[in-house]
C-alpha atoms as a PDB file:
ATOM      1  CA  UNK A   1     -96.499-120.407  -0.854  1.00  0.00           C
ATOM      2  CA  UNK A   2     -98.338-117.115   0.426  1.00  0.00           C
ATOM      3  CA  UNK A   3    -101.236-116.379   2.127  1.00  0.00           C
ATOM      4  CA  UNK A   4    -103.696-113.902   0.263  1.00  0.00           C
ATOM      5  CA  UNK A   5    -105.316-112.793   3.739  1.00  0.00           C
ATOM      6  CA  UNK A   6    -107.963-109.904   1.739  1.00  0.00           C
ATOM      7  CA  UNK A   7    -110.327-110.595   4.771  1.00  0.00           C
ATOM      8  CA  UNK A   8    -112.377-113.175   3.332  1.00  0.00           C
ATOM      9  CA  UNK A   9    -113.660-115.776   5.457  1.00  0.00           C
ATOM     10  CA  UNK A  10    -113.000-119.273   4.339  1.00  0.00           C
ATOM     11  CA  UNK A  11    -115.713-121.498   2.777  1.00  0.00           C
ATOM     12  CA  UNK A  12    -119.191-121.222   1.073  1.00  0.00           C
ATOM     13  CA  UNK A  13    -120.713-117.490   1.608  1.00  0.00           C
ATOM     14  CA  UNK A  14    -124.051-117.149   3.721  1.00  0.00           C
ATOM     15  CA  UNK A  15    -127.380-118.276   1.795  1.00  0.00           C
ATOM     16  CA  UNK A  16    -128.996-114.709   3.598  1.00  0.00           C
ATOM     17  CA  UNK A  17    -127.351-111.835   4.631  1.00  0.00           C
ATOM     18  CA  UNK A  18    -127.710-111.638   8.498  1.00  0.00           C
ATOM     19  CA  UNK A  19    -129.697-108.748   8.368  1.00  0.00           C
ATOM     20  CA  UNK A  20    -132.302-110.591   6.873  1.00  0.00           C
ATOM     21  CA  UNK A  21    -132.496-113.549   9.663  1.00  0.00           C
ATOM     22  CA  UNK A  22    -134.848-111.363  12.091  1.00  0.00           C
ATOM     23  CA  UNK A  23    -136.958-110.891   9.013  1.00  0.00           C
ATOM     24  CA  UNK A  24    -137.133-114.804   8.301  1.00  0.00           C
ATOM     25  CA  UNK A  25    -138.291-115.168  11.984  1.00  0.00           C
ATOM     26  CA  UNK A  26    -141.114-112.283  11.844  1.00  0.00           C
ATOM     27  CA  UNK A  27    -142.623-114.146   8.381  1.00  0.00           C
ATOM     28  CA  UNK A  28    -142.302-117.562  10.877  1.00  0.00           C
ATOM     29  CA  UNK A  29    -144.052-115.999  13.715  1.00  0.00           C
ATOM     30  CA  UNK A  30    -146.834-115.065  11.916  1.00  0.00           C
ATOM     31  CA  UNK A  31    -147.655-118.340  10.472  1.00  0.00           C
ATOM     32  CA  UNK A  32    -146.075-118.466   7.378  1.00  0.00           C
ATOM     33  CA  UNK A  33    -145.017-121.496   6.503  1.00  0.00           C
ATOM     34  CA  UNK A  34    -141.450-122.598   4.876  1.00  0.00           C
ATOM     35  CA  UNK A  35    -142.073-122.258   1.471  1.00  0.00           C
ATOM     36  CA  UNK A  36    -144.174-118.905   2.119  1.00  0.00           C
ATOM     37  CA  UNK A  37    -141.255-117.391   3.791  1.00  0.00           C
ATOM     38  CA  UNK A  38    -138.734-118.077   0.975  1.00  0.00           C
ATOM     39  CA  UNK A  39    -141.688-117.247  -1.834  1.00  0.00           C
ATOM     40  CA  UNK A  40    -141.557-113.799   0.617  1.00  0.00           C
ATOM     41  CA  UNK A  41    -137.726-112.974   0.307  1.00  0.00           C
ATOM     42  CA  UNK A  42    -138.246-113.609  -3.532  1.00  0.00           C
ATOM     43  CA  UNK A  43    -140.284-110.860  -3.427  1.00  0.00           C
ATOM     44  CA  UNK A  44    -137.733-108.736  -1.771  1.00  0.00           C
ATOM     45  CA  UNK A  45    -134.882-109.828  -4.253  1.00  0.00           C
ATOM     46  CA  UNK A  46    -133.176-112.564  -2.130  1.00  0.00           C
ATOM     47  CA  UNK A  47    -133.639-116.375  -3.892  1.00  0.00           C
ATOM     48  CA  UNK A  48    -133.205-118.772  -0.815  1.00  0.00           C
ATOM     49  CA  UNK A  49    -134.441-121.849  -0.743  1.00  0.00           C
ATOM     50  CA  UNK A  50    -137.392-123.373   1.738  1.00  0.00           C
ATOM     51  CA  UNK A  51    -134.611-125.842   3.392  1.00  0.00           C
ATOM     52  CA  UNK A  52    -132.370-122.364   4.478  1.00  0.00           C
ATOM     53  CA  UNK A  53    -135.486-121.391   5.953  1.00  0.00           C
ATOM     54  CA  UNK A  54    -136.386-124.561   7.927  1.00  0.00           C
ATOM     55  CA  UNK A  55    -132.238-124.070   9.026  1.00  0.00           C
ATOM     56  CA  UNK A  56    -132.838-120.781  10.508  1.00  0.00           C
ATOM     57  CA  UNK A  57    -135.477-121.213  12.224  1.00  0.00           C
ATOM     58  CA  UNK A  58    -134.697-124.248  14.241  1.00  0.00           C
ATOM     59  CA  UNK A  59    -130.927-122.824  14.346  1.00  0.00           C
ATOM     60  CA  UNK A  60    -132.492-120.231  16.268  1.00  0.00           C
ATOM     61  CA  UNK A  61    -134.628-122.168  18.597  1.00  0.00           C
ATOM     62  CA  UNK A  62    -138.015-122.122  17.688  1.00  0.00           C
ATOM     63  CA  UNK A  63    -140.266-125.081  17.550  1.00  0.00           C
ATOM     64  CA  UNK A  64    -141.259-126.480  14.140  1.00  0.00           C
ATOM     65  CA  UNK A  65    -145.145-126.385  13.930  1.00  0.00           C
ATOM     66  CA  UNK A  66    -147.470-129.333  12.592  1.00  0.00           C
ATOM     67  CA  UNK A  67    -147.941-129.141   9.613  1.00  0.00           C
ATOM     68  CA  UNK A  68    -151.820-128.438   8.543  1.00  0.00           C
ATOM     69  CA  UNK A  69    -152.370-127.417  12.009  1.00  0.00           C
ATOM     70  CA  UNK A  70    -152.805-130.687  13.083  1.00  0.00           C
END
């Protein structure tokens, strides 16, 4: 049995490139919401879902807001 060891991490590939993470937070930070934020990247080119959003952001420590400002 060999190894193929191309440099390739194992498992599923990122959902967003990491260059695109402080992005996702500046949308978040200025009140977009989820869905905005992913409707936002569309825009750009990159299809990620509202849930990868909603990941990211509370992966990175921020504090999910009410929803409809209550």
């Amino acid at each position: 049995m060999t190894i193929d060891r191309t440099g390739k991490k194992p498992g599923r590939p990122r959902a967003i490139p990491e260059g695109m993470i402080p992005e996702v937070l500046r949308l978040y930070d200025e009140g977009f919401g989820y869905r905005a934020v992913a409707r936002e990247l569309r825009k750009q080119g990159i299809w990620v879902d509202w849930s990868t959003v909603r990941r990211i952001v509370k992966s990175h420590g921020y504090r999910i807001r009410a929803k409809y400002g209550l």
